[in-house]
Protein backbone atom coordinates (compact mmCIF):
# COMPACT_ATOMS: atom_id res chain seq x y z
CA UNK A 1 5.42 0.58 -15.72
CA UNK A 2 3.84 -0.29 -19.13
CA UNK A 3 5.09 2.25 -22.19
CA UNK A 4 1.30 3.36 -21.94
CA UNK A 5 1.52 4.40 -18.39
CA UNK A 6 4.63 5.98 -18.82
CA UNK A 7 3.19 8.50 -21.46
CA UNK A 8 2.76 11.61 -19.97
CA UNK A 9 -0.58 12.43 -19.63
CA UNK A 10 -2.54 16.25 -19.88
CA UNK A 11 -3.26 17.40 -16.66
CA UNK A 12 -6.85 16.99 -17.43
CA UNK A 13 -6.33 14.00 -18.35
CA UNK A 14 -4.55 13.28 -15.49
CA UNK A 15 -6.93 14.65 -12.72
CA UNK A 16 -9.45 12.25 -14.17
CA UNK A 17 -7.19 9.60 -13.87
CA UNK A 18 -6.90 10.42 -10.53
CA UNK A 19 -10.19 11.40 -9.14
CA UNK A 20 -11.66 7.77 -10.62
CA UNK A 21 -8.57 5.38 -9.22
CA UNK A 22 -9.60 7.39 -5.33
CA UNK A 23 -13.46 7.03 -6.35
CA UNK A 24 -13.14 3.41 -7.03
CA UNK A 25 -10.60 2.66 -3.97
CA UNK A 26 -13.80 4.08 -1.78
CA UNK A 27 -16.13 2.22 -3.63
CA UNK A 28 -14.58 -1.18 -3.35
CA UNK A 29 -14.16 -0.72 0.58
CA UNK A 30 -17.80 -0.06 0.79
CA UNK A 31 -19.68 -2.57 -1.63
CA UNK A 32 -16.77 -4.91 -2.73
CA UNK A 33 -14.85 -4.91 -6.19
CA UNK A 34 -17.84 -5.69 -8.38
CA UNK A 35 -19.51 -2.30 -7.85
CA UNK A 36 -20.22 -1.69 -11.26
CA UNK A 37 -17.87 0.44 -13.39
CA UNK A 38 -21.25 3.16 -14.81
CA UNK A 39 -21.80 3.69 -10.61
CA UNK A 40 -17.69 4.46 -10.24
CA UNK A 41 -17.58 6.89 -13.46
CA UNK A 42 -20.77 8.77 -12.47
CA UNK A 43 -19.63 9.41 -8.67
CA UNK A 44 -16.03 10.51 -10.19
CA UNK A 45 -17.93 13.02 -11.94
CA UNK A 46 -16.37 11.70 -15.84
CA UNK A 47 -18.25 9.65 -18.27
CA UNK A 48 -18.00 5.99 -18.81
CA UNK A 49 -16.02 6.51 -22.00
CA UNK A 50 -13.15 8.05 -19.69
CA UNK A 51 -13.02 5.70 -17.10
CA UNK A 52 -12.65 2.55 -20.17
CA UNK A 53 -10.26 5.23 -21.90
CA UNK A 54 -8.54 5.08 -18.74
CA UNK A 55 -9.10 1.40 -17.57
CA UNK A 56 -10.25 -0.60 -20.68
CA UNK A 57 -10.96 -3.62 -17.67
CA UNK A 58 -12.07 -3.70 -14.45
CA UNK A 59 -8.61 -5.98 -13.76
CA UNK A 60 -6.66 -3.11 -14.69
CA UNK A 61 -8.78 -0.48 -12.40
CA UNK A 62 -8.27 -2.53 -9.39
CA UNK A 63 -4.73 -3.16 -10.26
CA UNK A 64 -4.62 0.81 -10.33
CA UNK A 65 -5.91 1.03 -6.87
CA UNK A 66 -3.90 -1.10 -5.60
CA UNK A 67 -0.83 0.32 -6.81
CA UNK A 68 -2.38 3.33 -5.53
CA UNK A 69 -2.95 1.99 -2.09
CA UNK A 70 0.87 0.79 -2.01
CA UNK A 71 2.34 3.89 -3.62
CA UNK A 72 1.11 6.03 -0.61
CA UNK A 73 1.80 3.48 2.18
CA UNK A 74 5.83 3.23 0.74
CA UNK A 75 5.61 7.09 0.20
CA UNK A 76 5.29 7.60 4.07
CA UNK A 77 8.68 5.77 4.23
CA UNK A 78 10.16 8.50 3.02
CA UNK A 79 8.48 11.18 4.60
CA UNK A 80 9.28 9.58 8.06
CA UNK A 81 12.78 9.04 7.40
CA UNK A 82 13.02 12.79 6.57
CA UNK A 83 11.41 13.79 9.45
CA UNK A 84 11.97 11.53 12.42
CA UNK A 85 15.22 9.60 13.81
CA UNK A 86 15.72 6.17 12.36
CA UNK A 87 14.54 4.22 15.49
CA UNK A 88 10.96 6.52 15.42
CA UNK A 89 10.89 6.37 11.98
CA UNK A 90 10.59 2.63 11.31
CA UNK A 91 8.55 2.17 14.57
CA UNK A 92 6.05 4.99 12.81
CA UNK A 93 5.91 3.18 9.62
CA UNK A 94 5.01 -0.37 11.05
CA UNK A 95 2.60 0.95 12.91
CA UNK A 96 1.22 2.30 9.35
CA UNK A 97 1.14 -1.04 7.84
CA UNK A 98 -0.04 -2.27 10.56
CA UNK A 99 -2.89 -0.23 10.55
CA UNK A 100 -3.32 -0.96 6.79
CA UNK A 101 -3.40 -4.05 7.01
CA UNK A 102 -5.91 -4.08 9.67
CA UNK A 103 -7.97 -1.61 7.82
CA UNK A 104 -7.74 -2.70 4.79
CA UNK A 105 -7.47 -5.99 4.84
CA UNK A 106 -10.23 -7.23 3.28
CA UNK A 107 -9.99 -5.02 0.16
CA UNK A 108 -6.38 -5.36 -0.56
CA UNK A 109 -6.32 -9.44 -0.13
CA UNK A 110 -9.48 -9.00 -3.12
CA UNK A 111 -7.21 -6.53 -5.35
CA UNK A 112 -4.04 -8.65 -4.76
CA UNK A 113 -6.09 -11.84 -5.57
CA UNK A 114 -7.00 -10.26 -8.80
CA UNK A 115 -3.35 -9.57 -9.87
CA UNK A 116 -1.25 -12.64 -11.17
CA UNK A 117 1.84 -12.83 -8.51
CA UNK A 118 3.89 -12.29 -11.66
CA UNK A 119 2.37 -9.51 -13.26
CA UNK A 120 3.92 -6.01 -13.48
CA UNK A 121 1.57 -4.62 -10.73
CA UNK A 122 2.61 -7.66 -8.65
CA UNK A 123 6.21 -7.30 -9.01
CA UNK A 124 6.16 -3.38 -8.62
CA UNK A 125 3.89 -3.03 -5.37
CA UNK A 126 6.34 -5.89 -3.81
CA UNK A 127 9.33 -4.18 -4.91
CA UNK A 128 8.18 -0.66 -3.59
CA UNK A 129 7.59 -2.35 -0.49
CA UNK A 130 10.39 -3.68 -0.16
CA UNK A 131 12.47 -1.17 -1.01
CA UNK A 132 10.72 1.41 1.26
CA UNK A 133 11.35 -0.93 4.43
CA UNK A 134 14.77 -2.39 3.47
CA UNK A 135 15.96 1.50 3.64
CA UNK A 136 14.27 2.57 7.02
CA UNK A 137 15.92 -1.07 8.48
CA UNK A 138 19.37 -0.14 6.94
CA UNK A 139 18.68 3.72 8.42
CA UNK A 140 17.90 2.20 11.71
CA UNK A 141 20.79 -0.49 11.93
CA UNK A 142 23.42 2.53 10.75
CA UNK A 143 22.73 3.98 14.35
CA UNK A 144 22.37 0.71 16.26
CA UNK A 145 18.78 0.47 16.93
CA UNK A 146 18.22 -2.45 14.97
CA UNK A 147 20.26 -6.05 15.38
CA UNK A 148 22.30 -6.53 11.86
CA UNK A 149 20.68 -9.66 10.84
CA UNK A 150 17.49 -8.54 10.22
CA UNK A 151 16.35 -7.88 6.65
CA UNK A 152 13.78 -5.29 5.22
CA UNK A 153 11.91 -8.26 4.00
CA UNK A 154 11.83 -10.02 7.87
CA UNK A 155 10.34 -6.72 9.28
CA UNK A 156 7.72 -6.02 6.22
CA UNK A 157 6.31 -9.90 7.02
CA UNK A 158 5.98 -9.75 10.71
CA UNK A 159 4.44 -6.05 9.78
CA UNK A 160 2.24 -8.02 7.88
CA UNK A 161 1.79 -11.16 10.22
CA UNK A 162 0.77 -8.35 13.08
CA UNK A 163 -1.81 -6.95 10.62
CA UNK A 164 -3.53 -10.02 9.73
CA UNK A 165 -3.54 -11.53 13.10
CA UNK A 166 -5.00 -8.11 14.46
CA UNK A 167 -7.45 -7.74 12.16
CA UNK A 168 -10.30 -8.98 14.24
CA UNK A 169 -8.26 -8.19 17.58
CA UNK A 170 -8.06 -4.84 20.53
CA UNK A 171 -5.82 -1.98 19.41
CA UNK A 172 -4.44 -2.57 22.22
CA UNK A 173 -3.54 -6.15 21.38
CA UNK A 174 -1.94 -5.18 18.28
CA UNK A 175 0.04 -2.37 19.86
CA UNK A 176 1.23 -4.99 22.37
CA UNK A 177 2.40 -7.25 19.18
CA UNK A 178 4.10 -4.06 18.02
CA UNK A 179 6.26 -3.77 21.23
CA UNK A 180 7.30 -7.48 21.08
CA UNK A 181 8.20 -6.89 17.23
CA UNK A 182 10.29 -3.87 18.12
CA UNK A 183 11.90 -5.24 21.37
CA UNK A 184 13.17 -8.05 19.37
CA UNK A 185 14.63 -5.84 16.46
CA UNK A 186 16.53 -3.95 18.84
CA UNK A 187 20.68 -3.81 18.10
């Protein structure tokens, strides 16, 4: 996190921030990322000087979404761990970034274009990623539902290989991609 993002910011300030990274994340998905910047600050409801307060570029908006986008989908990690067995819990979580990447496919490959595979953003959305799968694996191998050789980083890219070859595919062919995945993690 840069030393101006890790400021802490008035909750005004903060709501702002907030309300015009989920206004732009919607506007992307529905006319693409050069939706001009005016059209995002007047649908968040703030003025153009707080949205180039906020995001002096529209690289470091986008880069804001999508560290939005990947915040929330490594978030449910978490949240699934605490709530369901291991086994259900990584099974519940594929089938999240699964559906991400289905849904979202389009959009994120455009945001994650825009960002330099060695920028901050880059390195932080991989490594929260990473990090969120990597612990539901090591939950689920700690009570023998996953085989021992498999990595966090194996299960996020067949996640992600299931995605992107089910983009354009049947829910039901994707679910049926999902059982061969899981079969073949089982310990």
């Amino acid at each position: 996190m840069t030393a101006e993002a890790a400021r802490p910011m008035r909750a005004d300030a903060k709501r702002n921030y907030d309300r015009i990274v989920a206004t732009a994340k919607d506007a992307f998905a529905e006319h693409g990322v050069d939706v001009p910047l005016d059209d995002i600050a007047k649908r968040a409801g703030v003025g153009a000087g707080t949205l180039y307060r906020h995001f002096p570029t529209r690289e470091k908006l986008m880069e804001a979404v999508y560290r939005d986008e990947i915040d929330q989908l490594a978030s449910r990690a978490a949240v699934l761990a605490a709530e369901l067995p291991p086994w259900e819990a990584l099974q519940a979580w594929l089938g999240e970034q699964v559906a991400y990447v289905i849904e979202r496919h389009g959009l994120a490959a455009l945001l994650k274009a825009s960002i330099d595979s060695g920028s901050e953003t880059f390195l932080w959305c991989q490594t929260r990623l990473r990090t969120a799968c990597a612990d539901l694996v090591t939950a689920a191998q700690s009570t023998g539902d996953v085989r021992a050789d498999v990595t966090g980083i194996d299960v996020l890219r067949l996640g992600h290989g299931i995605g992107t070859a089910s983009k354009n595919a049947s829910e039901e062919d994707a679910a049926r991609l999902m059982k061969v995945m899981m079969d073949g993690l089982r310990g």
